[in-house]
Protein backbone atom coordinates (compact mmCIF):
# COMPACT_ATOMS: atom_id res chain seq x y z
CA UNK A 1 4.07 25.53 -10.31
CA UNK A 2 5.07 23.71 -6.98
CA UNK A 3 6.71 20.75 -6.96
CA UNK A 4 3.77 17.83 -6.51
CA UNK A 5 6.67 16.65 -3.76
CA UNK A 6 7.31 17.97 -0.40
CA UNK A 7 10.14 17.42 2.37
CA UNK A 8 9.71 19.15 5.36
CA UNK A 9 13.11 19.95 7.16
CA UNK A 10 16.15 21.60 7.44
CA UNK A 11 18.65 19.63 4.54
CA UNK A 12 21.49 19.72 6.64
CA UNK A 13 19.38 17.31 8.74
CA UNK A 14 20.91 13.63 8.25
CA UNK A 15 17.65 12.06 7.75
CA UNK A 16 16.10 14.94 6.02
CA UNK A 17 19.26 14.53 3.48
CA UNK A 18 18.58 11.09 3.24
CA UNK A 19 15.24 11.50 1.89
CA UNK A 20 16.17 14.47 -0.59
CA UNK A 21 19.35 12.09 -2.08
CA UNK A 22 16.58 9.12 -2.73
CA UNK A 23 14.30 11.36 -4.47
CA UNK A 24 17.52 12.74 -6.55
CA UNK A 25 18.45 9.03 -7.68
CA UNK A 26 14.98 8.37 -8.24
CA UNK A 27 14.61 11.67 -10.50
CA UNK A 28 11.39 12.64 -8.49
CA UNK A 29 11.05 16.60 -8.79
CA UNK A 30 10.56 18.13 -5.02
CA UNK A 31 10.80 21.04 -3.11
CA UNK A 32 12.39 21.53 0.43
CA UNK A 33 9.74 23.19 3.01
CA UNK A 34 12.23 24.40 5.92
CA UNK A 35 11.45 24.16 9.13
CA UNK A 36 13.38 26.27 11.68
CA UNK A 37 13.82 23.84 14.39
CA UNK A 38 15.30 26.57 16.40
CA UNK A 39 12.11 28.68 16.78
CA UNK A 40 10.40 25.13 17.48
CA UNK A 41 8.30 25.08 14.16
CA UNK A 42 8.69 21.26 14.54
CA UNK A 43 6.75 21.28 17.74
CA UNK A 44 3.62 23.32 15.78
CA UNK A 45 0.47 21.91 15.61
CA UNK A 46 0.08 22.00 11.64
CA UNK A 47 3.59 20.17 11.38
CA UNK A 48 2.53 17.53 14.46
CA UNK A 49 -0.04 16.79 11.69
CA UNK A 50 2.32 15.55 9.08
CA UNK A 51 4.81 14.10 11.90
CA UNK A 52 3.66 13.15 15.30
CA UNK A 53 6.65 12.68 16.79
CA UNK A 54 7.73 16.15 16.04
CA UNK A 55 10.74 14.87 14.44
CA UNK A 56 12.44 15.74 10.68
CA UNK A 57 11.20 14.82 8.19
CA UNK A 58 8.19 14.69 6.81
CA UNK A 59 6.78 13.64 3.75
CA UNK A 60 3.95 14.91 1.36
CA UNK A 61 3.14 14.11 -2.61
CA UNK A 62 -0.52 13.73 -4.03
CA UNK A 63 -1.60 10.71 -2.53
CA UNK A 64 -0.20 10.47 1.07
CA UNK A 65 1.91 11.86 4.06
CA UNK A 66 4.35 9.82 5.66
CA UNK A 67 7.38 10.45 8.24
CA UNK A 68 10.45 8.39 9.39
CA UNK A 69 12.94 8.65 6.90
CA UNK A 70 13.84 5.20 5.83
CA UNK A 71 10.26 4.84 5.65
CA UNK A 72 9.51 7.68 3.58
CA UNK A 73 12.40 6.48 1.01
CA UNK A 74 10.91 2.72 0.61
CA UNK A 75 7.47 4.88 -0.29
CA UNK A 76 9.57 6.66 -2.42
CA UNK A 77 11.18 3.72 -4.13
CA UNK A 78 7.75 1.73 -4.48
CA UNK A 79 5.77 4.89 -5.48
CA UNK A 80 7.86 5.86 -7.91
CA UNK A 81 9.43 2.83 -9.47
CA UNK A 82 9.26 3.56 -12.87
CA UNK A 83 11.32 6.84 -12.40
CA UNK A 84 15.11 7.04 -12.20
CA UNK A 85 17.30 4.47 -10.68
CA UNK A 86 14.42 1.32 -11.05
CA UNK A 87 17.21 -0.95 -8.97
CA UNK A 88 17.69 0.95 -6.22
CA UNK A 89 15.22 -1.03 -4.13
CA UNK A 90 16.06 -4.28 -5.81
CA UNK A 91 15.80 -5.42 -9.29
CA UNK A 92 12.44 -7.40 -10.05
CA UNK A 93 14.14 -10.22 -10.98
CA UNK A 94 15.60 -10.88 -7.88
CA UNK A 95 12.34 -10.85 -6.16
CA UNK A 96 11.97 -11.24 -2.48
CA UNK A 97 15.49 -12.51 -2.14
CA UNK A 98 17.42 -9.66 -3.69
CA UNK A 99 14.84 -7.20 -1.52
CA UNK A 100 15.39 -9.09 1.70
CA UNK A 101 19.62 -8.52 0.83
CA UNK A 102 18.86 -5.02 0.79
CA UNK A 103 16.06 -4.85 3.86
CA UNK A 104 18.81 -6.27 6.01
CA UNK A 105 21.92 -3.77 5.82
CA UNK A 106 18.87 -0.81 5.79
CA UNK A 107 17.74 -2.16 8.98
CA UNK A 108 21.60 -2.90 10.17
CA UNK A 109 21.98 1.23 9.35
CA UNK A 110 19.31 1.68 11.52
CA UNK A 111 19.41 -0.21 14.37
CA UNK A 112 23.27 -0.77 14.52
CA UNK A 113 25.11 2.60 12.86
CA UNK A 114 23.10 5.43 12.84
CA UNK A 115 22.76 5.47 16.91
CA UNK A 116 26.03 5.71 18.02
CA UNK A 117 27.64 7.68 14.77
CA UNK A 118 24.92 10.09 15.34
CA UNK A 119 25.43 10.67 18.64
CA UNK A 120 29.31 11.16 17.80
CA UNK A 121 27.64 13.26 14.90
CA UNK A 122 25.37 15.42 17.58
CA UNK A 123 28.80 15.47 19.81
CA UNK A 124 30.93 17.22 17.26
CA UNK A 125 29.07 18.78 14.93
CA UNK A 126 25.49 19.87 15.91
CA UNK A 127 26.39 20.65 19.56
CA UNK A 128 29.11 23.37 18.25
CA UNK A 129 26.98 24.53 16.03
CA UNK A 130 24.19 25.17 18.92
CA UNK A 131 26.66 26.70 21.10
CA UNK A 132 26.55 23.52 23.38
CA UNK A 133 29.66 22.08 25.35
CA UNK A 134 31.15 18.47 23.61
CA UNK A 135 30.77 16.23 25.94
CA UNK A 136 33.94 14.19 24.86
CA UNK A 137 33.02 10.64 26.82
CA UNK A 138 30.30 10.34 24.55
CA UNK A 139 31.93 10.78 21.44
CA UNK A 140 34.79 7.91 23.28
CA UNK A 141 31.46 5.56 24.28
CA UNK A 142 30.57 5.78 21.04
CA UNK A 143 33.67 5.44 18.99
CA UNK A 144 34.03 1.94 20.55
CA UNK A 145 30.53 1.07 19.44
CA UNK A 146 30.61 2.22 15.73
CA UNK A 147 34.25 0.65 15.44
CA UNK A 148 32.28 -2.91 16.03
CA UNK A 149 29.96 -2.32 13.77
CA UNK A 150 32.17 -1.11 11.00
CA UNK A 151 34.56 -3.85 11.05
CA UNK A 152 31.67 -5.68 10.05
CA UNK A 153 30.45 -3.20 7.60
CA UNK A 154 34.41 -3.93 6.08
CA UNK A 155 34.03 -7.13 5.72
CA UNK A 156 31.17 -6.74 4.17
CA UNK A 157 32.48 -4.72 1.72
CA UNK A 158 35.17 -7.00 1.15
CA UNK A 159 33.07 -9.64 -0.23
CA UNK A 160 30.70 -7.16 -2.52
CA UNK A 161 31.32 -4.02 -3.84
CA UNK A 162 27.75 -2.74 -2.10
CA UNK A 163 25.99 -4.08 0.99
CA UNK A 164 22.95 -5.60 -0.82
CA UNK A 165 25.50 -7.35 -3.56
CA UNK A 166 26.63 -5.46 -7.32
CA UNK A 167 24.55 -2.76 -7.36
CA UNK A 168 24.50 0.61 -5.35
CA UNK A 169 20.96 0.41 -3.57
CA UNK A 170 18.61 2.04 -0.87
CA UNK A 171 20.66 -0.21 1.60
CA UNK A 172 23.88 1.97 0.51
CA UNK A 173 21.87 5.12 0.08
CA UNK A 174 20.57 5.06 4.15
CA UNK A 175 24.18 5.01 5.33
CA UNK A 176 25.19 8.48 2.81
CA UNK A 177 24.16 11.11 4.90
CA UNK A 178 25.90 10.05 8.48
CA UNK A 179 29.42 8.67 6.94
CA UNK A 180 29.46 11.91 5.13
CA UNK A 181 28.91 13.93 8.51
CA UNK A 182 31.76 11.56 9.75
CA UNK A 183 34.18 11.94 7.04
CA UNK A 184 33.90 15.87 6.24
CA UNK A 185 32.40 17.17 9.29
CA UNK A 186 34.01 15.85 12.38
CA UNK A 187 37.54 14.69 13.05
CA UNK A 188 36.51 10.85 12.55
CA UNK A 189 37.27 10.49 9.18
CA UNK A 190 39.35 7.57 9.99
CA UNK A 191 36.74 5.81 11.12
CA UNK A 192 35.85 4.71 7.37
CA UNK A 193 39.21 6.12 5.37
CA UNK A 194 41.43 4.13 7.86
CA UNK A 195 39.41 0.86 6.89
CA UNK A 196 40.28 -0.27 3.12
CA UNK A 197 37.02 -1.90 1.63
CA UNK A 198 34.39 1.30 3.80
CA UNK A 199 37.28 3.65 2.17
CA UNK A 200 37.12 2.13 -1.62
CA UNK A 201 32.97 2.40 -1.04
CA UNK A 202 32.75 5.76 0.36
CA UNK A 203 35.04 6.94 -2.75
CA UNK A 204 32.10 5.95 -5.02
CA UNK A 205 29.24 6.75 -2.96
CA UNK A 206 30.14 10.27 -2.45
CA UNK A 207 30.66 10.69 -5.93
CA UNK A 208 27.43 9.84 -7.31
CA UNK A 209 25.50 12.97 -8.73
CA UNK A 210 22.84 12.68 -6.27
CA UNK A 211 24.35 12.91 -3.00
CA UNK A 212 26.75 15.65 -4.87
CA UNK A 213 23.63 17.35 -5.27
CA UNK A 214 22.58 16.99 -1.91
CA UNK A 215 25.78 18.66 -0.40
CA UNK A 216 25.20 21.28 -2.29
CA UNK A 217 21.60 21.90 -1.32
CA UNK A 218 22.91 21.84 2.33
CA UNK A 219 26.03 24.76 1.32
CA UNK A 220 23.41 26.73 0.30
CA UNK A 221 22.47 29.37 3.23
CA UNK A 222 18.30 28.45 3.34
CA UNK A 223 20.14 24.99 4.49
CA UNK A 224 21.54 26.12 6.96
């Protein structure tokens, strides 16, 4: 029998990854539909349906269909809150206050990280991969830009041992699958090793079983 869960995407995708590790911590069985973005199956009228945009991913269980991945994970986390890790979007007794901690740094991933360490992502990983030319003054435009933002992000982490406070969350869970581009797949590791609190997080991160999990899912050659 089919999983009652459905991601549509390629896994190596960041944001498709992001979705599979929060249904891994959340212990919600699903299956991974590809989609061969190089033959432009994302662009297809039956997968415009689930995503409009034409982007990856897309999302599908027994209820609903929903796209944007930081989206689909808060479904995720509401939908299925009796499964797996039950504080990953906030604890209940922390109420509105302990979901607002975590709303901010998922919305600071968003709006502040994942642009330019995705484009420095694109630059040195994906455009190689494509057989596209790096444009270097990108990845240099961009460097500058996620350096601001992670000196922050260190001080941060100097103060708590997660973004949202003592325990690993959805806000720490958004920022998994570009650091880990960063730190294993482009020469930029620096950018969090070099920086002592983003190192001691990214050490624990990266271990937990979930985003192991994930890496291996995107090793595996239907990932690719």
């Amino acid at each position: 029998m089919a999983a009652p869960v459905t991601v549509y995407g390629p896994v190596i995708s960041p944001a498709v990854a992001r979705v599979a590790a929060c249904l891994l911590e959340k212990d919600v069985p699903f299956q991974i539909e590809p989609v061969d973005m190089s033959k432009g199956e994302h662009k297809s009228p039956s997968f415009l349906k689930l995503q409009p945009f034409g982007q990856v991913p897309a999302f599908k269980d027994h209820l609903t269909t929903v796209f944007e991945s930081r989206a689909i994970c808060r479904y995720i986390c509401d939908q299925y809150a009796d499964r797996g890790n039950q504080a990953l979007f906030g604890k209940k007794e922390d109420g509105a206050v302990g979901r607002a901690a975590i709303e901010q740094w998922i919305e600071s991933e968003g709006q502040s990280f994942n642009p330019p360490s995705l484009a420095i992502i694109f630059q040195l990983a994906f455009a190689p991969m494509m057989g596209r030319a790096t444009d270097l003054a990108v990845v240099e435009q961009n460097e500058a830009k996620l350096a601001k933002v992670l000196d922050v992000y260190d001080q941060r982490l100097g103060e708590s041992q997660y973004f949202a406070g003592d325990d690993f969350s959805l806000a720490d869970l958004v920022h998994l699958p570009n650091a880990d581009f960063l730190v294993n797949r482009t020469n930029k590791a620096g950018l969090i090793t070099e920086r002592k609190n983003l190192a001691r997080w990214w050490d624990d991160v990266s271990a937990r079983p979930a985003w192991k999990k994930v890496t291996e899912m995107q090793s595996t050659p239907r990932s690719s």
